[in-house]
C-alpha atoms as a PDB file:
ATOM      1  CA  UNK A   1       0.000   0.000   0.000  1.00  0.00           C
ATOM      2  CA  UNK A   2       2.131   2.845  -1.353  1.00  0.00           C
ATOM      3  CA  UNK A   3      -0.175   5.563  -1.892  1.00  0.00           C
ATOM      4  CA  UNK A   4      -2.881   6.106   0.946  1.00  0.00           C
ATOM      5  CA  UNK A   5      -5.537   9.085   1.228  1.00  0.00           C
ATOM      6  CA  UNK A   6      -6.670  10.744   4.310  1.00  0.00           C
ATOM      7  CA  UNK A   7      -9.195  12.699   4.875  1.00  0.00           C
ATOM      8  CA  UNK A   8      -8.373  16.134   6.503  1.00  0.00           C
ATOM      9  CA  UNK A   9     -11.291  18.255   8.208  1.00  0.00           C
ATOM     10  CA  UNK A  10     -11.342  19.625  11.374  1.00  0.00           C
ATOM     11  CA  UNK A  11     -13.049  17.333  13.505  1.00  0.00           C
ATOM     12  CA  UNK A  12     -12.700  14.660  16.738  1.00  0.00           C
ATOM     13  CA  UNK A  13     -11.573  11.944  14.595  1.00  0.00           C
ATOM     14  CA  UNK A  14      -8.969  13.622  12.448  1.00  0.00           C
ATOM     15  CA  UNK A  15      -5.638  12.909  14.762  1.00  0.00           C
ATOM     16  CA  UNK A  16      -7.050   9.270  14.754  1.00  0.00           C
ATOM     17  CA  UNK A  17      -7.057   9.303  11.095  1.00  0.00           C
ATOM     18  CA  UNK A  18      -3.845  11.039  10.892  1.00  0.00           C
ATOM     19  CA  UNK A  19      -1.932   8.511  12.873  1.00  0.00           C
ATOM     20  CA  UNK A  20      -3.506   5.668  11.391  1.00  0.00           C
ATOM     21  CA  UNK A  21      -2.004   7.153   8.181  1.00  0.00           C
ATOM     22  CA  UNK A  22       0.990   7.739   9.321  1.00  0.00           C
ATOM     23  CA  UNK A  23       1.601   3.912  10.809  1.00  0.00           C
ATOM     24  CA  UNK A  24      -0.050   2.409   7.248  1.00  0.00           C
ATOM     25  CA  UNK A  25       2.855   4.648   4.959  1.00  0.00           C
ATOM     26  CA  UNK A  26       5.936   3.360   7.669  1.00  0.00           C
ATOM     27  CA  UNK A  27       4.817  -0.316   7.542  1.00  0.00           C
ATOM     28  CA  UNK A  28       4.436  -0.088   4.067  1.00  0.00           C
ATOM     29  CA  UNK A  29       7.076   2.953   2.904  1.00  0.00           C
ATOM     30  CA  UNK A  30       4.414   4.763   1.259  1.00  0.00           C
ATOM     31  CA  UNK A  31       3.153   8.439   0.795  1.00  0.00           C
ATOM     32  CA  UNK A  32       0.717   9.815   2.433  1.00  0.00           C
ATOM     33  CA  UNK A  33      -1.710  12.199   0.461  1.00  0.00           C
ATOM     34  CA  UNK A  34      -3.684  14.665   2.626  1.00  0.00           C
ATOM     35  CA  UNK A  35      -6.777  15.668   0.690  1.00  0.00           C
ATOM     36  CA  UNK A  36      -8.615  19.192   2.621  1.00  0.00           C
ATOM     37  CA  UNK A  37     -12.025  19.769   1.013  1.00  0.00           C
ATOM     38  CA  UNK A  38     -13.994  22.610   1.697  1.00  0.00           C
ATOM     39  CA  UNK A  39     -17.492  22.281   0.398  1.00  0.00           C
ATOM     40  CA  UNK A  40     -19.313  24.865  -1.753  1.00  0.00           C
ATOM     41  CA  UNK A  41     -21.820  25.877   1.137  1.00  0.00           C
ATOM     42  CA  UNK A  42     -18.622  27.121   3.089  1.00  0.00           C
ATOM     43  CA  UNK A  43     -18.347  29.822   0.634  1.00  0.00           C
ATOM     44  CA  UNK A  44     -21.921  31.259   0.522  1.00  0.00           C
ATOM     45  CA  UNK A  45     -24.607  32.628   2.741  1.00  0.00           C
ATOM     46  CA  UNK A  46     -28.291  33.403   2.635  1.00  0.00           C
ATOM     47  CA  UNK A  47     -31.856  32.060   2.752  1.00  0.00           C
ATOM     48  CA  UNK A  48     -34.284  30.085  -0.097  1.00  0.00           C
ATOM     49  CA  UNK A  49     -36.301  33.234  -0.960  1.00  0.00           C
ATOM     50  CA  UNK A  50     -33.323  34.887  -2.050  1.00  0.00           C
ATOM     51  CA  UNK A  51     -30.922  32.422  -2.632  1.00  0.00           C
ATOM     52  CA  UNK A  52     -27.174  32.142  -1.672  1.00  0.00           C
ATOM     53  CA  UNK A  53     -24.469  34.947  -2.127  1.00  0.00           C
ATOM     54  CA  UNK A  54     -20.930  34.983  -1.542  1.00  0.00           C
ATOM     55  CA  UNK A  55     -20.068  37.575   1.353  1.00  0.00           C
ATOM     56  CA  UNK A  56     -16.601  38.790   0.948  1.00  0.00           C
ATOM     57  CA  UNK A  57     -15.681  38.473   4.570  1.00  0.00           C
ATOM     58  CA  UNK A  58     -16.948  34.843   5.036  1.00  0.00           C
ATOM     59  CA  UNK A  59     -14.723  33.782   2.047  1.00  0.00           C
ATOM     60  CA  UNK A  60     -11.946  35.508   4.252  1.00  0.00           C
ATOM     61  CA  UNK A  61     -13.201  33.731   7.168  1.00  0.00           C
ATOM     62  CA  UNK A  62     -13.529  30.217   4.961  1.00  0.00           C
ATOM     63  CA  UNK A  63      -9.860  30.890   3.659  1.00  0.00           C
ATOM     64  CA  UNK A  64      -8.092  31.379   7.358  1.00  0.00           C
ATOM     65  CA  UNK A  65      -9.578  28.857   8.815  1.00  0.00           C
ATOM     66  CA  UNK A  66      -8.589  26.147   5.796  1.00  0.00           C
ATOM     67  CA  UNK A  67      -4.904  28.180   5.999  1.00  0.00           C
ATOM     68  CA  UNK A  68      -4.585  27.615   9.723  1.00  0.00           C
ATOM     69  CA  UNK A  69      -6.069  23.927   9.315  1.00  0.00           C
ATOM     70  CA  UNK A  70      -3.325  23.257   6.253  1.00  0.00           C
ATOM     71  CA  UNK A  71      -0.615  24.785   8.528  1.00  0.00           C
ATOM     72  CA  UNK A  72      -1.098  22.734  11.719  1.00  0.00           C
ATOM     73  CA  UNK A  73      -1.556  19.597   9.955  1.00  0.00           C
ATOM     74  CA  UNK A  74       1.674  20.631   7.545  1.00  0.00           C
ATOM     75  CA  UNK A  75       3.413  21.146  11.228  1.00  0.00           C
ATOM     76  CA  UNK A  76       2.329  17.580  12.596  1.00  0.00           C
ATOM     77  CA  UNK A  77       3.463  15.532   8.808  1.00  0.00           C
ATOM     78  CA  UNK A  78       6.754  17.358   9.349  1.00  0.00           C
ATOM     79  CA  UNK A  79       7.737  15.797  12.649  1.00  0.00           C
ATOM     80  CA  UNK A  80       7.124  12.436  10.935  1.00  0.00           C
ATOM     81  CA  UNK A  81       9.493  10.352   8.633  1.00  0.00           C
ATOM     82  CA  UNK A  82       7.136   9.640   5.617  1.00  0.00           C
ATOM     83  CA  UNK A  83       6.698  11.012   2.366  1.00  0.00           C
ATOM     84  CA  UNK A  84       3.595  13.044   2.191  1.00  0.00           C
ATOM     85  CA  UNK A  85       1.753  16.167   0.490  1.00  0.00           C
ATOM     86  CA  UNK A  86      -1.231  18.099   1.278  1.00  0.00           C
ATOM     87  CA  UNK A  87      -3.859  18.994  -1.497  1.00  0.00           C
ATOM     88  CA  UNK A  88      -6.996  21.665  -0.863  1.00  0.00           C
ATOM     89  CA  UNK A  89      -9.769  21.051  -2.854  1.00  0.00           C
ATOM     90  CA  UNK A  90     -13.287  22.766  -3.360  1.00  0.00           C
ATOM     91  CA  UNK A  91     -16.508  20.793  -3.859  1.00  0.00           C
ATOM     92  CA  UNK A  92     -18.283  17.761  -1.966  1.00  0.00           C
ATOM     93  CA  UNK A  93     -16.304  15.767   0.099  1.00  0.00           C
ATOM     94  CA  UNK A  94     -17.438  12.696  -1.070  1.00  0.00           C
ATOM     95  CA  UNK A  95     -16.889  13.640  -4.695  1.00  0.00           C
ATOM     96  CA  UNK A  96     -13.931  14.202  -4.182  1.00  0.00           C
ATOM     97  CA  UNK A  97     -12.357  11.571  -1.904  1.00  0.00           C
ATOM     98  CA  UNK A  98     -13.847   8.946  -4.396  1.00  0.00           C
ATOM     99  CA  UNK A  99     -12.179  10.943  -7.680  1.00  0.00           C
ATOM    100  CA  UNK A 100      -8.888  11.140  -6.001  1.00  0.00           C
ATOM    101  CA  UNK A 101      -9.079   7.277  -4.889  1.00  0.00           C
ATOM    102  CA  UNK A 102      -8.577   6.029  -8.682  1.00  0.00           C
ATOM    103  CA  UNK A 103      -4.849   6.510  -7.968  1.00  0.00           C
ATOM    104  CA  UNK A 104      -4.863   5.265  -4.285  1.00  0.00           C
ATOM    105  CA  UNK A 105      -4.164   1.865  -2.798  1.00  0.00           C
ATOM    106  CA  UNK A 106      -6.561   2.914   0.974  1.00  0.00           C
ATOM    107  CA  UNK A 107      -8.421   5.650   1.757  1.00  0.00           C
ATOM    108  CA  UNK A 108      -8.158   6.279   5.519  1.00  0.00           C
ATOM    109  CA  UNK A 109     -11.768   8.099   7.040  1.00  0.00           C
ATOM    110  CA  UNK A 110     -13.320   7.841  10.276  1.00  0.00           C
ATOM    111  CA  UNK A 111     -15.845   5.109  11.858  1.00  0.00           C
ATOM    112  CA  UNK A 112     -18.209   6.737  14.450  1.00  0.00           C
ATOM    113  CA  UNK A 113     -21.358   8.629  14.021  1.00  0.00           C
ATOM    114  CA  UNK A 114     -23.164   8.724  10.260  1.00  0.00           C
ATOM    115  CA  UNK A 115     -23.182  12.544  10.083  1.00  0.00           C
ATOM    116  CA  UNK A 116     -22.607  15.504  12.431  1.00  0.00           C
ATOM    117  CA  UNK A 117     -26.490  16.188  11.478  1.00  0.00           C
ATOM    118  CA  UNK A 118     -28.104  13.767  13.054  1.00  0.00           C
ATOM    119  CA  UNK A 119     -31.382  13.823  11.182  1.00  0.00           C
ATOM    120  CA  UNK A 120     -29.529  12.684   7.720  1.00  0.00           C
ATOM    121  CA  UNK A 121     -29.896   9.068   7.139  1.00  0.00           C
ATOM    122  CA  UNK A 122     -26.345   8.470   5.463  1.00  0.00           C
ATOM    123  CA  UNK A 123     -22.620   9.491   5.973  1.00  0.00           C
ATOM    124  CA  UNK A 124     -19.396  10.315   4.121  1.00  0.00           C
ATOM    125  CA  UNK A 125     -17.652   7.184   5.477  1.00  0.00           C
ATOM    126  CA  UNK A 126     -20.320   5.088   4.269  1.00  0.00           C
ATOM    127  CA  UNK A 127     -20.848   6.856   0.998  1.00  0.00           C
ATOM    128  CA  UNK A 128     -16.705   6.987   0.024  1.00  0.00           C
ATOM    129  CA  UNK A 129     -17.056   2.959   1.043  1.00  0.00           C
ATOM    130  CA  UNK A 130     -19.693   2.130  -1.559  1.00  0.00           C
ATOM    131  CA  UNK A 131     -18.804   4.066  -4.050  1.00  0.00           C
ATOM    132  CA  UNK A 132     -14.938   4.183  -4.282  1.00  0.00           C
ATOM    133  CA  UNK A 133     -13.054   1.373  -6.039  1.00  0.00           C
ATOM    134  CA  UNK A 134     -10.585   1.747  -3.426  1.00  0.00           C
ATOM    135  CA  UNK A 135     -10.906  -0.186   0.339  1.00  0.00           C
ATOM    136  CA  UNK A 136     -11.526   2.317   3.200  1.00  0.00           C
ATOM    137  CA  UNK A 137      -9.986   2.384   6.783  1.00  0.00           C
ATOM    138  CA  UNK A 138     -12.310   3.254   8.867  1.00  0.00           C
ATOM    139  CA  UNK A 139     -11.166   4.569  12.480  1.00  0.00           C
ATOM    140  CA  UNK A 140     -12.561   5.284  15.354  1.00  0.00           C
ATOM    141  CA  UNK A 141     -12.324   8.524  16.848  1.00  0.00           C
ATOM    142  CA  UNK A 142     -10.184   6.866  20.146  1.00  0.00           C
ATOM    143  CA  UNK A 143      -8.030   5.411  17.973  1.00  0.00           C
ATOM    144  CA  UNK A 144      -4.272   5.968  18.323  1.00  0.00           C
ATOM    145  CA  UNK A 145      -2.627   4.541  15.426  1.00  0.00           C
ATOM    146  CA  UNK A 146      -3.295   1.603  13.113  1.00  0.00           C
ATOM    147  CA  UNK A 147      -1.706  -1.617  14.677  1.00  0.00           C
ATOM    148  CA  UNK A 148      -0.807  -3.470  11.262  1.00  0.00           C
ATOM    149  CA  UNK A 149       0.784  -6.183  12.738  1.00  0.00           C
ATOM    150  CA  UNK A 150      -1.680  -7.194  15.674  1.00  0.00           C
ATOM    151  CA  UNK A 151      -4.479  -9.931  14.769  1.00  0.00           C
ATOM    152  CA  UNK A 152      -6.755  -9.274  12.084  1.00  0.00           C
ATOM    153  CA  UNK A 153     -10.608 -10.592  12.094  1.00  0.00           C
ATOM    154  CA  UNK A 154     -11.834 -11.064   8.851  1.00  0.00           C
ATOM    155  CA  UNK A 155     -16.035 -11.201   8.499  1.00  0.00           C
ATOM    156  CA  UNK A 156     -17.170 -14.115   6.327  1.00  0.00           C
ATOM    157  CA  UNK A 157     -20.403 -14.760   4.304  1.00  0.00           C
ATOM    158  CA  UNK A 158     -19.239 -15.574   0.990  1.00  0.00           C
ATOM    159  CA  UNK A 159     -20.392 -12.575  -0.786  1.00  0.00           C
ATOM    160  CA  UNK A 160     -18.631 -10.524  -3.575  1.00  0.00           C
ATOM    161  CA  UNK A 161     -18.315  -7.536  -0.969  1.00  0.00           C
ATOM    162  CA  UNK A 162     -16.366 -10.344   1.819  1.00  0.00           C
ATOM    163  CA  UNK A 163     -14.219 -11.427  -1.319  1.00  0.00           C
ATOM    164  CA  UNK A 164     -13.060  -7.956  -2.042  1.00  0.00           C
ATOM    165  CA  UNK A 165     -12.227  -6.888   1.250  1.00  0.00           C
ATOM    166  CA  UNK A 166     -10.270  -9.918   1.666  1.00  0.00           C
ATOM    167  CA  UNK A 167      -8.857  -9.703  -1.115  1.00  0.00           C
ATOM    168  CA  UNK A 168      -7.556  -5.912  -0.816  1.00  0.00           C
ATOM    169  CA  UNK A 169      -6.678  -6.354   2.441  1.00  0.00           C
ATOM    170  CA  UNK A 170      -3.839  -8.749   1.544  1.00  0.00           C
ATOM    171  CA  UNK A 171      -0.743  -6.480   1.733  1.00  0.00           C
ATOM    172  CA  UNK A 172      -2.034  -5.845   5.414  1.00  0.00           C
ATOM    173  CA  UNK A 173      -2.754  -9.777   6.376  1.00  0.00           C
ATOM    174  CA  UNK A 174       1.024 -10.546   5.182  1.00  0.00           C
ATOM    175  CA  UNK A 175       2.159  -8.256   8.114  1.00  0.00           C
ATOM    176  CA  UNK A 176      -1.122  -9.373  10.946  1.00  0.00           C
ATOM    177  CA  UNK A 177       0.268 -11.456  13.832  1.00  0.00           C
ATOM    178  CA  UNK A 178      -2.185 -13.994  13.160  1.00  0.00           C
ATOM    179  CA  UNK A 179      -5.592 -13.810  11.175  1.00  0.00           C
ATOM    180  CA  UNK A 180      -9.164 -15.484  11.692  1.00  0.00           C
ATOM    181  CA  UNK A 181     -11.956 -15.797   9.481  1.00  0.00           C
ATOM    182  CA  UNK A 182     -15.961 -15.740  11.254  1.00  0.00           C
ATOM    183  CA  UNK A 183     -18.386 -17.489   9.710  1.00  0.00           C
ATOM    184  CA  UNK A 184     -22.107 -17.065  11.172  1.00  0.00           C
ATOM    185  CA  UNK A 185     -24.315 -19.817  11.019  1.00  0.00           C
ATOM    186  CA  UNK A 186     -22.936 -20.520   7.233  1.00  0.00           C
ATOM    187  CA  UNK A 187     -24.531 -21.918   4.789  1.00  0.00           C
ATOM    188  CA  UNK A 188     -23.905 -24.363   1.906  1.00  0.00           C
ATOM    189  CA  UNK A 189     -22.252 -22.246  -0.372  1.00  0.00           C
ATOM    190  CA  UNK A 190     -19.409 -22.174  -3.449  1.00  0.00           C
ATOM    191  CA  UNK A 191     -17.787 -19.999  -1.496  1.00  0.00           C
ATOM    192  CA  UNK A 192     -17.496 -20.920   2.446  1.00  0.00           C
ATOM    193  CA  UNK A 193     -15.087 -19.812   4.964  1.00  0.00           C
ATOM    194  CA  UNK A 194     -12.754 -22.679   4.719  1.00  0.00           C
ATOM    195  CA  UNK A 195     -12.261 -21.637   0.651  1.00  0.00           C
ATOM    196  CA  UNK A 196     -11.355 -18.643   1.905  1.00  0.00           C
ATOM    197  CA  UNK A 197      -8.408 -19.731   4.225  1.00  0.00           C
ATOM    198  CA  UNK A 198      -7.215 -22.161   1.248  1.00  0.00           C
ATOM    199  CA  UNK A 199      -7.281 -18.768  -0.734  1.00  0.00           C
ATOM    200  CA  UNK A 200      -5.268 -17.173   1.980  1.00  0.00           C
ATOM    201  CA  UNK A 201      -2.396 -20.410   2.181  1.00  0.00           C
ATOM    202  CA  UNK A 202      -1.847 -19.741  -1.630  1.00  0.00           C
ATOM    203  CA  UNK A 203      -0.593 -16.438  -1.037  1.00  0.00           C
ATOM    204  CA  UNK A 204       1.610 -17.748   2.425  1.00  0.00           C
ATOM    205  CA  UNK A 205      -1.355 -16.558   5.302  1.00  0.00           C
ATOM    206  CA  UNK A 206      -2.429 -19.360   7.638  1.00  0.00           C
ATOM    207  CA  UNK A 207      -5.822 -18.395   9.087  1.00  0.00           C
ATOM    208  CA  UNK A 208      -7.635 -19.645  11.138  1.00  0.00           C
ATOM    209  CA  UNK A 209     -11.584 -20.477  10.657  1.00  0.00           C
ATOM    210  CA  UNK A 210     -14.028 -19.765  13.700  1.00  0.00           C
ATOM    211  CA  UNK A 211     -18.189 -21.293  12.964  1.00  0.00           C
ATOM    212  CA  UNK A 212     -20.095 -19.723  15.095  1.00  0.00           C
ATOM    213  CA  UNK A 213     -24.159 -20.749  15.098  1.00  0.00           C
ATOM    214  CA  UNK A 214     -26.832 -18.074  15.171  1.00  0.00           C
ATOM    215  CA  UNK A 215     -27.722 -17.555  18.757  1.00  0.00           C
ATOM    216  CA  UNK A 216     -30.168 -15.097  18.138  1.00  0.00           C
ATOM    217  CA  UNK A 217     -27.696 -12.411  18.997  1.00  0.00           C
ATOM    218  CA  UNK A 218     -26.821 -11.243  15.288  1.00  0.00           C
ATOM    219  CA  UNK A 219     -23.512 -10.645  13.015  1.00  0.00           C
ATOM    220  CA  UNK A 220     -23.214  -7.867  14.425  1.00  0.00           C
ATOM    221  CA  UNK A 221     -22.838  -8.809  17.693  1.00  0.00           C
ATOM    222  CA  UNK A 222     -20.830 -12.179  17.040  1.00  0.00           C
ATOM    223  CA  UNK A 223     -17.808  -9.992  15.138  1.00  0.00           C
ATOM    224  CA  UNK A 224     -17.909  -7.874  18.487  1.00  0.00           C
ATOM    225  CA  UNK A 225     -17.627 -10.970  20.485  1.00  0.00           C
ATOM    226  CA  UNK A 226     -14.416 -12.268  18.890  1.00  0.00           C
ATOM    227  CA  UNK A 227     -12.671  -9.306  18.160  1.00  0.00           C
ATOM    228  CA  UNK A 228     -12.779  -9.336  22.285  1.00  0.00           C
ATOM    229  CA  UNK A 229     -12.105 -13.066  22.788  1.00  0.00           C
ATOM    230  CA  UNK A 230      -9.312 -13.409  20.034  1.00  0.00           C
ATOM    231  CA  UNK A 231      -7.482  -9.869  21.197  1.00  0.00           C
ATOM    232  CA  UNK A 232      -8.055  -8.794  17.340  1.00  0.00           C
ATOM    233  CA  UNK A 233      -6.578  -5.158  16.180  1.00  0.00           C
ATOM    234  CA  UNK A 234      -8.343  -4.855  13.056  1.00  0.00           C
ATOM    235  CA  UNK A 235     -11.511  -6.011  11.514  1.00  0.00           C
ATOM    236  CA  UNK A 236     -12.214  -6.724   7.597  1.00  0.00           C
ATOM    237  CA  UNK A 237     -15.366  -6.659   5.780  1.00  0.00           C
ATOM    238  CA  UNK A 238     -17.304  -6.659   2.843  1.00  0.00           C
ATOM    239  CA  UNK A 239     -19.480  -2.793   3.250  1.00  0.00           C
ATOM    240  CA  UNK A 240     -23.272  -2.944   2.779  1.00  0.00           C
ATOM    241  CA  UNK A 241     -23.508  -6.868   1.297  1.00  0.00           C
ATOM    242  CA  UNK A 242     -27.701  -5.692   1.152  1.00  0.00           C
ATOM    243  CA  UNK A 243     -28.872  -2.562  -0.837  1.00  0.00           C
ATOM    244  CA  UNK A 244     -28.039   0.444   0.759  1.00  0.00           C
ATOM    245  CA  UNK A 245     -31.714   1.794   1.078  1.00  0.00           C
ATOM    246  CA  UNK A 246     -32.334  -1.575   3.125  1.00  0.00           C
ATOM    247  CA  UNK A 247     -28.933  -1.155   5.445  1.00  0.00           C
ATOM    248  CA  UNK A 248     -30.374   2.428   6.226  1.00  0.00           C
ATOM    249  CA  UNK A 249     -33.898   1.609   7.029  1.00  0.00           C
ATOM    250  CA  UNK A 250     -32.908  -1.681   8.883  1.00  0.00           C
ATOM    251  CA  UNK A 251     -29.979  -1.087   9.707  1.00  0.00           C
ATOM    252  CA  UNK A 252     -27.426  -3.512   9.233  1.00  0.00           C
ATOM    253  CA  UNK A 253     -23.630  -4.869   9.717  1.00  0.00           C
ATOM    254  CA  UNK A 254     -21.723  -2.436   7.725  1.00  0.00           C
ATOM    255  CA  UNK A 255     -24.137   0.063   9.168  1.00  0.00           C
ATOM    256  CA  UNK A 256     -23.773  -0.966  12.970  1.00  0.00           C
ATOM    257  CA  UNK A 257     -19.660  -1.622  13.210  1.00  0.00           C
ATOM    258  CA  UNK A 258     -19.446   2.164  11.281  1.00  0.00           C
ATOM    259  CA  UNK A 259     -21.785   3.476  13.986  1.00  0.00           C
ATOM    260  CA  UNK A 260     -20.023   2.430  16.906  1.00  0.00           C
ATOM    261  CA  UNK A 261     -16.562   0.917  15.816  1.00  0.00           C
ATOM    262  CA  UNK A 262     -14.932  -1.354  18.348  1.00  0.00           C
ATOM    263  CA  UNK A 263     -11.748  -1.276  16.251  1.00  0.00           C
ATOM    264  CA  UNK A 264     -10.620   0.127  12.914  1.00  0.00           C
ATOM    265  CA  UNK A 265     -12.691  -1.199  10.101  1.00  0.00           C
ATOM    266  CA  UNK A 266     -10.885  -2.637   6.617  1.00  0.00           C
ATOM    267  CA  UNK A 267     -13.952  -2.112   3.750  1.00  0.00           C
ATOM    268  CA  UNK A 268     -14.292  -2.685   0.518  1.00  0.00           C
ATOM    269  CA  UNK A 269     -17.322  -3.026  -1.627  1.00  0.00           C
END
């Protein structure tokens, strides 16, 4: 993983992010790429009757604050032996993560809450996830660094989404101290957890496969479970294996672990 993407705004989870960057380009002797975004609304004020105008002195405002952010972050990457750079862009956020993530191996964003608006159903974590053709690294706002080589948990169901992750994620299972795959109540399939680990041994991993039977509990709840009992660092997963409309009304895996991450999240879709 030589070229990795992290997302730079201004909030709880962006030292988490940052670190996790930073640990990802050392194990790996890549370059980190900060991409800043400042969204459109930034720039403009006003109500619907009248519509939005630029005010001179909130552009000012706008501009300081993304100098000051640029400069403190710029501060922090210097104290740290990586290659990096540090990009500002205008526009949505999630437009532009995903655009930028055609020439990137991981995209590093924040688990946690959906959206700092709490009445919008979906969130830029979720929406970079499914729509990038790049894996995301979710972290949780606690998080102080990215422990590449500690045990890695790897969520099993067979589907295209668990097939991706797994297989993106293989640069980072080379270096995991030892790696499990969970299968939940699993059915007959082409595709069951035990193909998986063979997959694994043909590119040197030994995994191991945990069954576990459906105790009523949920997925959900069994990933939490053994990430405890098998000391994992890092989970990997297939994001939103159901339609997205039917993850947000009913929630769902993908949906819960982003919510409330117990550790940082590998996804791909």
């Amino acid at each position: 993983m030589k070229t990795i993407i992290v997302h730079i705004d201004s909030d709880e989870g962006q030292d988490a992010r940052l670190q996790a960057a930073f640990d990802l380009a050392r194990a790996f002797d890549g370059h980190v790429h900060c991409l800043q975004v400042t969204p459109y609304a930034a720039y403009a004020m006003g109500d619907a009757s009248i519509g939005a105008f630029p005010v001179t002195a909130l552009i000012e405002t706008v501009e300081a604050s993304r100098a000051a952010e640029k400069a403190a972050v710029e501060a922090q990457l210097a104290k740290e032996d990586i290659s990096w750079d540090f990009v500002g862009r205008d526009g949505d956020p999630a437009e532009r993560l995903i655009e930028a993530a055609r020439l990137a191996d991981v995209i590093v964003m924040s688990a946690g809450p959906f959206v700092r608006n709490p009445t919008l159903p979906l969130g830029l974590t979720g929406d970079v996830a499914l729509h990038a053709r790049t894996p995301v690294l979710a972290v949780p706002a606690a998080s102080r660094g990215f422990a590449v080589a500690s045990a890695a948990l790897i969520a099993w169901d067979g589907s295209r989404e668990a097939a991706t992750a797994l297989r993106a994620a293989l640069p980072l299972l080379h270096l995991a101290g030892a790696v499990f795959i969970l299968t939940v109540a699993e059915k007959p399939s082409d595709f069951p957890a035990r193909a998986a680990a063979v997959f694994l041994s043909r590119h040197g991993i030994t995994a191991e496969v945990i069954e576990r039977p459906d105790d009523g509990q949920g997925v959900e709840a069994a990933i939490r479970a053994v990430a405890i009992e098998r000391g994992a660092g890092w989970i990997v997963q297939g994001a939103y294996g159901h339609s997205r409309l039917r993850e947000t009304l009913f929630g769902g895996v993908t949906r819960g672990l982003l919510g409330d991450a117990p550790l940082p999240l590998f996804i791909a879709h």
